[in-house]
C-alpha atoms as a PDB file:
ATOM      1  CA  UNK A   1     -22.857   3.443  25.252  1.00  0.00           C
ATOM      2  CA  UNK A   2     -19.796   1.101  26.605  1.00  0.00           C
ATOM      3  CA  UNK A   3     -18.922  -2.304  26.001  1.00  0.00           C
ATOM      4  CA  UNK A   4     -18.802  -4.661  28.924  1.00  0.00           C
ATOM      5  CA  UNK A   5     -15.458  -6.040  28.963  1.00  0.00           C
ATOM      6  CA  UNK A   6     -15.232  -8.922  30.784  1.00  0.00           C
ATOM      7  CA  UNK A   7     -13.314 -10.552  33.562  1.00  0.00           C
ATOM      8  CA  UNK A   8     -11.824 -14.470  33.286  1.00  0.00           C
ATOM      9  CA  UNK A   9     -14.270 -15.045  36.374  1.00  0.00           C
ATOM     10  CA  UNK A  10     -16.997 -13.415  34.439  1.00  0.00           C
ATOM     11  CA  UNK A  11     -16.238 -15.433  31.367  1.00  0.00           C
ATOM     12  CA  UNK A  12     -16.039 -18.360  33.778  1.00  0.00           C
ATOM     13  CA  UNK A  13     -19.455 -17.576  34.593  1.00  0.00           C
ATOM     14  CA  UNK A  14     -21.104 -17.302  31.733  1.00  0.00           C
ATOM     15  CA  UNK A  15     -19.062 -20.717  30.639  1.00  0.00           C
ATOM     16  CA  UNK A  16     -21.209 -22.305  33.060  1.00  0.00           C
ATOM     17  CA  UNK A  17     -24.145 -21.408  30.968  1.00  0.00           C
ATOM     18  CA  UNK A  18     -23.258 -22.223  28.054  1.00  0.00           C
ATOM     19  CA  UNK A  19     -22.238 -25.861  28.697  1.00  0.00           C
ATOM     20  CA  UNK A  20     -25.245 -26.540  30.106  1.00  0.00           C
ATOM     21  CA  UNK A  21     -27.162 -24.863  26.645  1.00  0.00           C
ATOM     22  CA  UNK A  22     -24.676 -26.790  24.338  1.00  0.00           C
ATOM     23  CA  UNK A  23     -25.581 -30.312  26.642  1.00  0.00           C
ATOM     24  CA  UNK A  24     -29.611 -29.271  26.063  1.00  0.00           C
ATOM     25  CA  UNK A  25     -28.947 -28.815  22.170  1.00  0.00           C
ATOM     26  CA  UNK A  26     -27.568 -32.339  22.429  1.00  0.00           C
ATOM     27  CA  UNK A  27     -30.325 -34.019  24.479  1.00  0.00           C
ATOM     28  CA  UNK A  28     -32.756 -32.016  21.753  1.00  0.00           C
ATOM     29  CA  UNK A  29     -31.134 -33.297  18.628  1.00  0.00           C
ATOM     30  CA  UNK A  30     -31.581 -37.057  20.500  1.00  0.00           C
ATOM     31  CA  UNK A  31     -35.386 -36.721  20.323  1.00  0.00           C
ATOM     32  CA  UNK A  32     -36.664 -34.191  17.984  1.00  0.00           C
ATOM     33  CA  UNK A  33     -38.331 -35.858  15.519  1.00  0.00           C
ATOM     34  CA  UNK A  34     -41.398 -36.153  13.282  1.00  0.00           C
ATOM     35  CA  UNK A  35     -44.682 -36.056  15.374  1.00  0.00           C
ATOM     36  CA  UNK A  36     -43.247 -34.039  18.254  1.00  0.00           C
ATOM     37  CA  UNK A  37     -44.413 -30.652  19.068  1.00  0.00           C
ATOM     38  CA  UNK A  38     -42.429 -27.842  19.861  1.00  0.00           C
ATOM     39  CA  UNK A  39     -44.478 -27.089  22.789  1.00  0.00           C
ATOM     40  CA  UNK A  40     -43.218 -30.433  24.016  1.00  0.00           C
ATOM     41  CA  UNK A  41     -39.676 -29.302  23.617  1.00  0.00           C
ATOM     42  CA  UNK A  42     -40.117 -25.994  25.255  1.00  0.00           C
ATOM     43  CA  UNK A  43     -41.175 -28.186  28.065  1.00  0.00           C
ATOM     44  CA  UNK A  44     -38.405 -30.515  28.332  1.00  0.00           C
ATOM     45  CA  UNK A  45     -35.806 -27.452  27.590  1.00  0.00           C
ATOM     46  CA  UNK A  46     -37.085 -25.605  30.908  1.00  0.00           C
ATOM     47  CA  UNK A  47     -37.486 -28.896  32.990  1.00  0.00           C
ATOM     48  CA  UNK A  48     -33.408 -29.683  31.826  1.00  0.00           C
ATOM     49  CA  UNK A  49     -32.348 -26.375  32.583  1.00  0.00           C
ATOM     50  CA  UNK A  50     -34.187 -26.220  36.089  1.00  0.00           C
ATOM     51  CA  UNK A  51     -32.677 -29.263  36.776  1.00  0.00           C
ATOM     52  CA  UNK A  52     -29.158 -28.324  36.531  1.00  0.00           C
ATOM     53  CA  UNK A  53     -29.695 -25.630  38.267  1.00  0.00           C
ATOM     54  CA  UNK A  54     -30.240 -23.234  35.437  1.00  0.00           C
ATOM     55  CA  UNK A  55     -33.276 -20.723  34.545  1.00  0.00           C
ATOM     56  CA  UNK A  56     -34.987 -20.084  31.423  1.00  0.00           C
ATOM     57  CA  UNK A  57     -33.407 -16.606  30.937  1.00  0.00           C
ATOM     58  CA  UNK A  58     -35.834 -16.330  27.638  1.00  0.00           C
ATOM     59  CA  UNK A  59     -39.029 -16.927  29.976  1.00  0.00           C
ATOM     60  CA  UNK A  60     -40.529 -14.103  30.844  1.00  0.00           C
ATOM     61  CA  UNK A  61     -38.003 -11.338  29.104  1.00  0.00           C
ATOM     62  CA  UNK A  62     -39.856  -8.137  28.021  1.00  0.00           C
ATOM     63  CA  UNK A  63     -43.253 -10.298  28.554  1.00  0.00           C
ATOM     64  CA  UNK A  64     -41.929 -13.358  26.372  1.00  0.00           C
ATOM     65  CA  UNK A  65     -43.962 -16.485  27.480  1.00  0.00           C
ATOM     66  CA  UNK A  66     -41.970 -19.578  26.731  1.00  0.00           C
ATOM     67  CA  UNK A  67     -38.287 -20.674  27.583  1.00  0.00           C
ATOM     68  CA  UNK A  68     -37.258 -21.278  23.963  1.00  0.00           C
ATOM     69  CA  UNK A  69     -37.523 -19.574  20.300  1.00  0.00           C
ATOM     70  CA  UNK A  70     -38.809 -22.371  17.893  1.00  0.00           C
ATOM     71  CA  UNK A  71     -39.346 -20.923  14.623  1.00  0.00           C
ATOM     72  CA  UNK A  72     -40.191 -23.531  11.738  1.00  0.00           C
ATOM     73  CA  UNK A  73     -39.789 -23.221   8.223  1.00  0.00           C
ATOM     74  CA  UNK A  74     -40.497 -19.879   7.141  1.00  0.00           C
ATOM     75  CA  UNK A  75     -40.179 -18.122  10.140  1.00  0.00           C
ATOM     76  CA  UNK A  76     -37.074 -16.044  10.480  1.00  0.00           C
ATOM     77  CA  UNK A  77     -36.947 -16.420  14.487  1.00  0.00           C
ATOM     78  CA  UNK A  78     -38.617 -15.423  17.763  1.00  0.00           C
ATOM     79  CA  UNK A  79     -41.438 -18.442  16.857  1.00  0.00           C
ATOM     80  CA  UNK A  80     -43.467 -19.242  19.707  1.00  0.00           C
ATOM     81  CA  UNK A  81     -43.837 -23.032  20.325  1.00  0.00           C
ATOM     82  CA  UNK A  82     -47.003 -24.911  19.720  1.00  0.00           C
ATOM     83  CA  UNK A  83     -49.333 -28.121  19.814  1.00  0.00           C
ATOM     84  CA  UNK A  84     -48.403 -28.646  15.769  1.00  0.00           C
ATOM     85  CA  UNK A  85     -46.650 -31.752  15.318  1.00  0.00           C
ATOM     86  CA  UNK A  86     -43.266 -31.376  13.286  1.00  0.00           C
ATOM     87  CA  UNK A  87     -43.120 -33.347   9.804  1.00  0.00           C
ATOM     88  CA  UNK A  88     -40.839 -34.590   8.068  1.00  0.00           C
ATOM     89  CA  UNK A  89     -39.286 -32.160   6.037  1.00  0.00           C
ATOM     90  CA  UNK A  90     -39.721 -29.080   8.309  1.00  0.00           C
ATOM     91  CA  UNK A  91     -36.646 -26.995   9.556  1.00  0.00           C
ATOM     92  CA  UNK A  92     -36.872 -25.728  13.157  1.00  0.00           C
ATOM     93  CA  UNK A  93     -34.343 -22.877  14.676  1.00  0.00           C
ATOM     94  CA  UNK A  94     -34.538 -23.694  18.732  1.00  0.00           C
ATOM     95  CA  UNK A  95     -33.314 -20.501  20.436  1.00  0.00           C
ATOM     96  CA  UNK A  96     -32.045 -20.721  24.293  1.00  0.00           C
ATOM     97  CA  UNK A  97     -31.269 -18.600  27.230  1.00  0.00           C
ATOM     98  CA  UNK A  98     -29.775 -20.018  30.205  1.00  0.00           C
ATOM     99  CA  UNK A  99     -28.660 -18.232  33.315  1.00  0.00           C
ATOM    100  CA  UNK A 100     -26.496 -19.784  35.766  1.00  0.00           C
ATOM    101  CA  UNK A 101     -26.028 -17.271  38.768  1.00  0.00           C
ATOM    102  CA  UNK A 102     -26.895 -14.162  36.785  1.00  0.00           C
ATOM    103  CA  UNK A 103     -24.495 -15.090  33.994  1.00  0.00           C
ATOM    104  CA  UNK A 104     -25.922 -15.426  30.859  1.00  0.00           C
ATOM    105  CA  UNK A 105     -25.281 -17.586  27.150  1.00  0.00           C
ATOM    106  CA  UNK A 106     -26.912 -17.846  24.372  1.00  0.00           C
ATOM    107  CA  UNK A 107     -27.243 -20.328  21.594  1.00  0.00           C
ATOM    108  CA  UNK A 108     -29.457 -21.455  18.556  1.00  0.00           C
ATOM    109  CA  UNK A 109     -29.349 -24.320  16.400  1.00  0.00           C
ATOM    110  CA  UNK A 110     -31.441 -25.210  13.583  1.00  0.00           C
ATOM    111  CA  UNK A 111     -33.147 -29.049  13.378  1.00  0.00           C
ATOM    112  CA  UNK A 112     -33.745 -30.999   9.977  1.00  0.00           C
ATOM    113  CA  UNK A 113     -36.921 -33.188  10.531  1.00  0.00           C
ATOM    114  CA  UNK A 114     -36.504 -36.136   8.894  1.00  0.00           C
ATOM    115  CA  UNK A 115     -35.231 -36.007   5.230  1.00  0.00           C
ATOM    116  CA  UNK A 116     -35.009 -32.316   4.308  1.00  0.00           C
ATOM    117  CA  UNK A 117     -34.868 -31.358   0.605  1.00  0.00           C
ATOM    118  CA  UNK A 118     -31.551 -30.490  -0.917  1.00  0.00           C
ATOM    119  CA  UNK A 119     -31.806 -26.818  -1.058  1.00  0.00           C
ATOM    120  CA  UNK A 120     -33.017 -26.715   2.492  1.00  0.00           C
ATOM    121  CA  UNK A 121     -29.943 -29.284   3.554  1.00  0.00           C
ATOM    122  CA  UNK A 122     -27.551 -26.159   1.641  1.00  0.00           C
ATOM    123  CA  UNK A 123     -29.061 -23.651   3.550  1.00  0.00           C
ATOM    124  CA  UNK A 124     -28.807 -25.435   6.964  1.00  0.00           C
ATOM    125  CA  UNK A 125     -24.959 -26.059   6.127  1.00  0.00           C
ATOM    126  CA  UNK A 126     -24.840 -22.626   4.378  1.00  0.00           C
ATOM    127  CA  UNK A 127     -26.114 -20.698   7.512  1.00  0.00           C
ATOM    128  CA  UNK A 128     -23.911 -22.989  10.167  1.00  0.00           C
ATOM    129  CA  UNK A 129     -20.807 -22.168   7.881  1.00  0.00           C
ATOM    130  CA  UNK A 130     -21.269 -18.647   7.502  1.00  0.00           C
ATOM    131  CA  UNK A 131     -21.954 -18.654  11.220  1.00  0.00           C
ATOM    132  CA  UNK A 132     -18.359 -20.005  11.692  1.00  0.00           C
ATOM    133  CA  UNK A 133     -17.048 -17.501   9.648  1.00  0.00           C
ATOM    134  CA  UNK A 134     -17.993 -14.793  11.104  1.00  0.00           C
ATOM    135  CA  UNK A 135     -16.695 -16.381  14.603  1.00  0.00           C
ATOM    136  CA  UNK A 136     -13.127 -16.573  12.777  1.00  0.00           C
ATOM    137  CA  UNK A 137     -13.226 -12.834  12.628  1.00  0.00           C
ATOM    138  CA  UNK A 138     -14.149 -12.061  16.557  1.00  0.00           C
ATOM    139  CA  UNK A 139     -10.436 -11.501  17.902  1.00  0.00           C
ATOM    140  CA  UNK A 140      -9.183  -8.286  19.135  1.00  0.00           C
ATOM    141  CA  UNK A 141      -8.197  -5.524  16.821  1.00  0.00           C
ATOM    142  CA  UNK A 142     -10.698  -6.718  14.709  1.00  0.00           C
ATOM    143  CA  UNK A 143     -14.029  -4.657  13.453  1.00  0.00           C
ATOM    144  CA  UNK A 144     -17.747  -5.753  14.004  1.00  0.00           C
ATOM    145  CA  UNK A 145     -18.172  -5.126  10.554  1.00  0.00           C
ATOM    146  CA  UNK A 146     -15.683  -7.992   9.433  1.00  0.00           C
ATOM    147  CA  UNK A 147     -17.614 -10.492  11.760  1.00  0.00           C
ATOM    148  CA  UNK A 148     -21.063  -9.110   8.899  1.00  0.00           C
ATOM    149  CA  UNK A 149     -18.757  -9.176   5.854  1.00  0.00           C
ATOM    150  CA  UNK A 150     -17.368 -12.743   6.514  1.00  0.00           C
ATOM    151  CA  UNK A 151     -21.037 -13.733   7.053  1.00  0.00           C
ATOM    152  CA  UNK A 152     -22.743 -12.031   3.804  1.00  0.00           C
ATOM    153  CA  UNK A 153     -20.030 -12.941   1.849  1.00  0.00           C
ATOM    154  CA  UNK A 154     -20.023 -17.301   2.888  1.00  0.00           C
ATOM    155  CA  UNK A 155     -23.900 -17.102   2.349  1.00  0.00           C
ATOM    156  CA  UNK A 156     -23.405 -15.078  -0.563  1.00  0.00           C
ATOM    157  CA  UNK A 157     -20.875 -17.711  -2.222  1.00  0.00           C
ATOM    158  CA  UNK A 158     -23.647 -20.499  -1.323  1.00  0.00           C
ATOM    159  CA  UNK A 159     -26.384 -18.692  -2.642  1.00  0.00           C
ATOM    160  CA  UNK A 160     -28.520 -17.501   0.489  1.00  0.00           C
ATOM    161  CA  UNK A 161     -28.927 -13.888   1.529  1.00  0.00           C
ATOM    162  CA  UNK A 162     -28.501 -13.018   5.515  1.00  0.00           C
ATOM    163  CA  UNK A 163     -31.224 -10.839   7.768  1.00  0.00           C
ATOM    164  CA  UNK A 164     -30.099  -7.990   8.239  1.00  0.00           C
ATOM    165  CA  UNK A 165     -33.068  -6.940  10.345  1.00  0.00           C
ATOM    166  CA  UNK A 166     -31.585  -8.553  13.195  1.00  0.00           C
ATOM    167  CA  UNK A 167     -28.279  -8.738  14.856  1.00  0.00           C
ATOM    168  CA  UNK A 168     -26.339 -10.311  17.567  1.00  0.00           C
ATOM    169  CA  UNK A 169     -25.253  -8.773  20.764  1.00  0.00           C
ATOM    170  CA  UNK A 170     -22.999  -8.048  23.799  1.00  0.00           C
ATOM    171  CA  UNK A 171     -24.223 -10.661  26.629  1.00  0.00           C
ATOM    172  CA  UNK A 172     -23.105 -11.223  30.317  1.00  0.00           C
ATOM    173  CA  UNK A 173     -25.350 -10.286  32.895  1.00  0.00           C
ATOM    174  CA  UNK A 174     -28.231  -9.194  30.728  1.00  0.00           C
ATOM    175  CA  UNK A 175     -29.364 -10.900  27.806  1.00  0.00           C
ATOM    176  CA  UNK A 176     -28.835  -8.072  25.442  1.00  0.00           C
ATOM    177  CA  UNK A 177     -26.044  -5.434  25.951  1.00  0.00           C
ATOM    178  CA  UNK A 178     -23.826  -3.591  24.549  1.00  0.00           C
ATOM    179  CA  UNK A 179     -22.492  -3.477  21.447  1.00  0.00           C
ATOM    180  CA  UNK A 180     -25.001  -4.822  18.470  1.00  0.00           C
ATOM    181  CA  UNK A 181     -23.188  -7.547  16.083  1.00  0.00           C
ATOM    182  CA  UNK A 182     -24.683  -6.913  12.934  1.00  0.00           C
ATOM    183  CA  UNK A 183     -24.160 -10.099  10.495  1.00  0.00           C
ATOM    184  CA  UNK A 184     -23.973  -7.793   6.767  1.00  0.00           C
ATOM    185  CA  UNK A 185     -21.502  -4.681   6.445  1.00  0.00           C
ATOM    186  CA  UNK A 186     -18.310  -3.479   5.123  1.00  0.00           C
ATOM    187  CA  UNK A 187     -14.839  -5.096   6.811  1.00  0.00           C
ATOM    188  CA  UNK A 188     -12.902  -2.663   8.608  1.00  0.00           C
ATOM    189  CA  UNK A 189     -16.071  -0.780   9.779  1.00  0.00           C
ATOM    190  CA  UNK A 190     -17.939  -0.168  13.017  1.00  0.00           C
ATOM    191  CA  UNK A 191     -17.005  -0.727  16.436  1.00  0.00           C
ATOM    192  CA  UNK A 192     -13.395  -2.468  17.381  1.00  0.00           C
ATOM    193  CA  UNK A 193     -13.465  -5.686  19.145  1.00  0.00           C
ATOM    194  CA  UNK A 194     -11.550  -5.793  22.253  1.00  0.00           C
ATOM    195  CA  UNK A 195     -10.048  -8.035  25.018  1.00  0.00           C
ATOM    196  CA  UNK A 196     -12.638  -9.650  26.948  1.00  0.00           C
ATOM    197  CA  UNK A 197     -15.943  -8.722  25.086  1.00  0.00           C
ATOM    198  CA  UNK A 198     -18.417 -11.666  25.180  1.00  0.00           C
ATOM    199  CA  UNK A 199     -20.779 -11.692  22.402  1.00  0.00           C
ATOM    200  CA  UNK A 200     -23.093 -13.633  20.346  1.00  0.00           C
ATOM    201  CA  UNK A 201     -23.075 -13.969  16.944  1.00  0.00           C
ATOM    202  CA  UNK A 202     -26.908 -15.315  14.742  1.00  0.00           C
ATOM    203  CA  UNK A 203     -26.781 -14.689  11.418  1.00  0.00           C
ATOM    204  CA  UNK A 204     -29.962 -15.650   9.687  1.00  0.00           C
ATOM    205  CA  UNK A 205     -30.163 -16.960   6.063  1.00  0.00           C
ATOM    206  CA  UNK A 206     -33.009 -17.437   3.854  1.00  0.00           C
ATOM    207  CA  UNK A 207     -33.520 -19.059   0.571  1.00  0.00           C
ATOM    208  CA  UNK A 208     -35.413 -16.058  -0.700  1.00  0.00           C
ATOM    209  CA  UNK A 209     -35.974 -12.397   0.234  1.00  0.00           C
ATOM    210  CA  UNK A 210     -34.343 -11.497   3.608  1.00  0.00           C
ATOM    211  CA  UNK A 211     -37.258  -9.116   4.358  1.00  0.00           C
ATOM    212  CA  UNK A 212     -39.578 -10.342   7.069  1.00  0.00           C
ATOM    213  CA  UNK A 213     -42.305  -9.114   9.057  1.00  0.00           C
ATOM    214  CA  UNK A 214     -43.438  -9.228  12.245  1.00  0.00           C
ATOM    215  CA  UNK A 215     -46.911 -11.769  13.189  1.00  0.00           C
ATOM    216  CA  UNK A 216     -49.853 -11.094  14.365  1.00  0.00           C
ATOM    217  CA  UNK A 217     -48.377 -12.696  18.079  1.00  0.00           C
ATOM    218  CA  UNK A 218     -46.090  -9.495  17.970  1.00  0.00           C
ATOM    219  CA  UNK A 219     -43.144 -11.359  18.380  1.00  0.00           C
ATOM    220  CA  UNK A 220     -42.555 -14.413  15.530  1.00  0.00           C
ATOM    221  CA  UNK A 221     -40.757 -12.581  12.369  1.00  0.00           C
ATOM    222  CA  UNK A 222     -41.274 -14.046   9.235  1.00  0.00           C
ATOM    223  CA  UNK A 223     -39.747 -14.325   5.760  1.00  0.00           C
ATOM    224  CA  UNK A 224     -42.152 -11.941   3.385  1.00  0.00           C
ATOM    225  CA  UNK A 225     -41.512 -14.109   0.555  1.00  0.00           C
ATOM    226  CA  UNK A 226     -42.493 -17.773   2.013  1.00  0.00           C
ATOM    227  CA  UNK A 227     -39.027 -18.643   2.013  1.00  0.00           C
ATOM    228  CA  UNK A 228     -37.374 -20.885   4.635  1.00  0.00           C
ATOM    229  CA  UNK A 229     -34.612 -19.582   7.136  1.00  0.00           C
ATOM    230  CA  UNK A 230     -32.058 -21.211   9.200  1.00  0.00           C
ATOM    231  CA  UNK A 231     -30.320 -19.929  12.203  1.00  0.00           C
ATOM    232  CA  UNK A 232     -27.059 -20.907  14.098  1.00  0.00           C
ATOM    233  CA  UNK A 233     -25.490 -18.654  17.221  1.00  0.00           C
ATOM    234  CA  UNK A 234     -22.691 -19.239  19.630  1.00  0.00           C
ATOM    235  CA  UNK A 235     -22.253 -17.170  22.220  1.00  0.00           C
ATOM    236  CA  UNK A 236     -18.271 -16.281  22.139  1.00  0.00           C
ATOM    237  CA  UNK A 237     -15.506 -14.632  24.020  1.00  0.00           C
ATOM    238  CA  UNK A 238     -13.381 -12.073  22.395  1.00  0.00           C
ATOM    239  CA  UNK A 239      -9.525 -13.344  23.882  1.00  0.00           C
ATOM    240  CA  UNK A 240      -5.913 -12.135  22.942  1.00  0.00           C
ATOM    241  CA  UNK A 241      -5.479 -16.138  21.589  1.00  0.00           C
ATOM    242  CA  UNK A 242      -8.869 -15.746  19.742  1.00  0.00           C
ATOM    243  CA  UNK A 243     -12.558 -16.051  19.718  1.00  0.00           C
ATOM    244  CA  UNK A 244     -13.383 -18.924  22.562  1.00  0.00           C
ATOM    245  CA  UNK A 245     -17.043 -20.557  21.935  1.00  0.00           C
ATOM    246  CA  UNK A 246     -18.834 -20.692  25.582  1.00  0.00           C
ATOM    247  CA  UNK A 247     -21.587 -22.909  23.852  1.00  0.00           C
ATOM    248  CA  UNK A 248     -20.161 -25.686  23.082  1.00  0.00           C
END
């Protein structure tokens, strides 16, 4: 398989995207809160992103039914949103797709409800930081296995282990491509990172077991163990100055 390398215009395109997923995140964090449902913000993500001229690239992909991911508390990712009202407490990943004009970026971002408990305030930090580490790494000349090293090793340091059952991806005109970013691995291993790749990178952490399985839905993965997981992804262009976030 080949990488996608892509052109400024290209990365200009899928810029448009991703400011308009970054400015959703925003209006989200303004008005999740205990007592909302997450069916409610699935709603208000696809009526935003309509309304800038934007689909719901999630909606519909390989039968998917909803425009966001909202996994809560124990649920790893790929949650499908519901009539439960959040609580206080809870930790929600929201996952996004949007396409602007076949261009496509991708971004998650995990939600404390109300006053979270300590270890679950560590992890959201933990996974967010790790996240950024493994960004640090996305340059040319660099390998996709120091983007999973810098990840495993951050989480490591804070305590949390990473999923390894899922990775990140190439992105542009199709929501997955080519090549996988796997977030654990060995630095100076796997495929090189060139000029122009746009990826995204997800890692996952969990405050227990990083083993999950798959629900009875056939899509929401969850932690085998009970414990709690917390998500954050950029989408992010590989440039000779650097990684470049398009989500932000």
């Amino acid at each position: 398989m080949t990488t996608a390398i892509k052109t400024k215009g290209n990365i200009r395109g899928i810029l448009k995207a991703g400011k308009i997923v970054a400015a959703c995140h925003k209006a989200i964090s303004e008005r999740i809160a205990p007592g909302v449902t997450t069916l409610e913000l699935d709603r208000f993500v696809e009526r935003f992103l309509l309304d800038r001229g934007v689909l719901p690239a999630q909606k519909g992909y390989k039968g998917y039914p909803y425009a966001i991911c909202a996994s809560v508390n124990d649920v790893a990712c790929h949650g499908f949103p519901d009539s439960v009202p959040l609580q206080a407490g809870d930790i929600v990943t929201i996952d996004m797709v949007a396409d602007a004009g076949g261009w496509k970026a991708d971004s998650a971002w995990t939600y404390a409800i109300g006053e979270v408990s300590e270890e679950h305030r560590r992890l959201l930090t933990s996974a967010e930081q790790s996240l950024l580490a493994g960004i640090k790494q996305a340059r040319p000349g660099s390998y996709i296995g120091d983007i999973g090293y810098a990840i495993e090793r951050r989480a490591a340091a804070d305590g949390f282990q990473v999923v390894s059952a899922f990775s990140g991806h190439g992105i542009g005109r199709h929501i997955h491509e080519y090549p996988p970013v796997f977030h654990t691995g060995a630095a100076g291993t796997g495929i090189m990172l060139e000029e122009g790749m746009v990826i995204t990178i997800e890692p996952i952490l969990t405050t227990g077991s990083p083993d999950v399985f798959i629900a009875m839905d056939g899509w929401a993965a969850r932690t085998v163990d009970g414990g709690w997981a917390a998500q954050y992804e950029h989408t992010v262009a590989v440039t000779k100055k650097g990684p470049v976030l398009l989500t932000v």
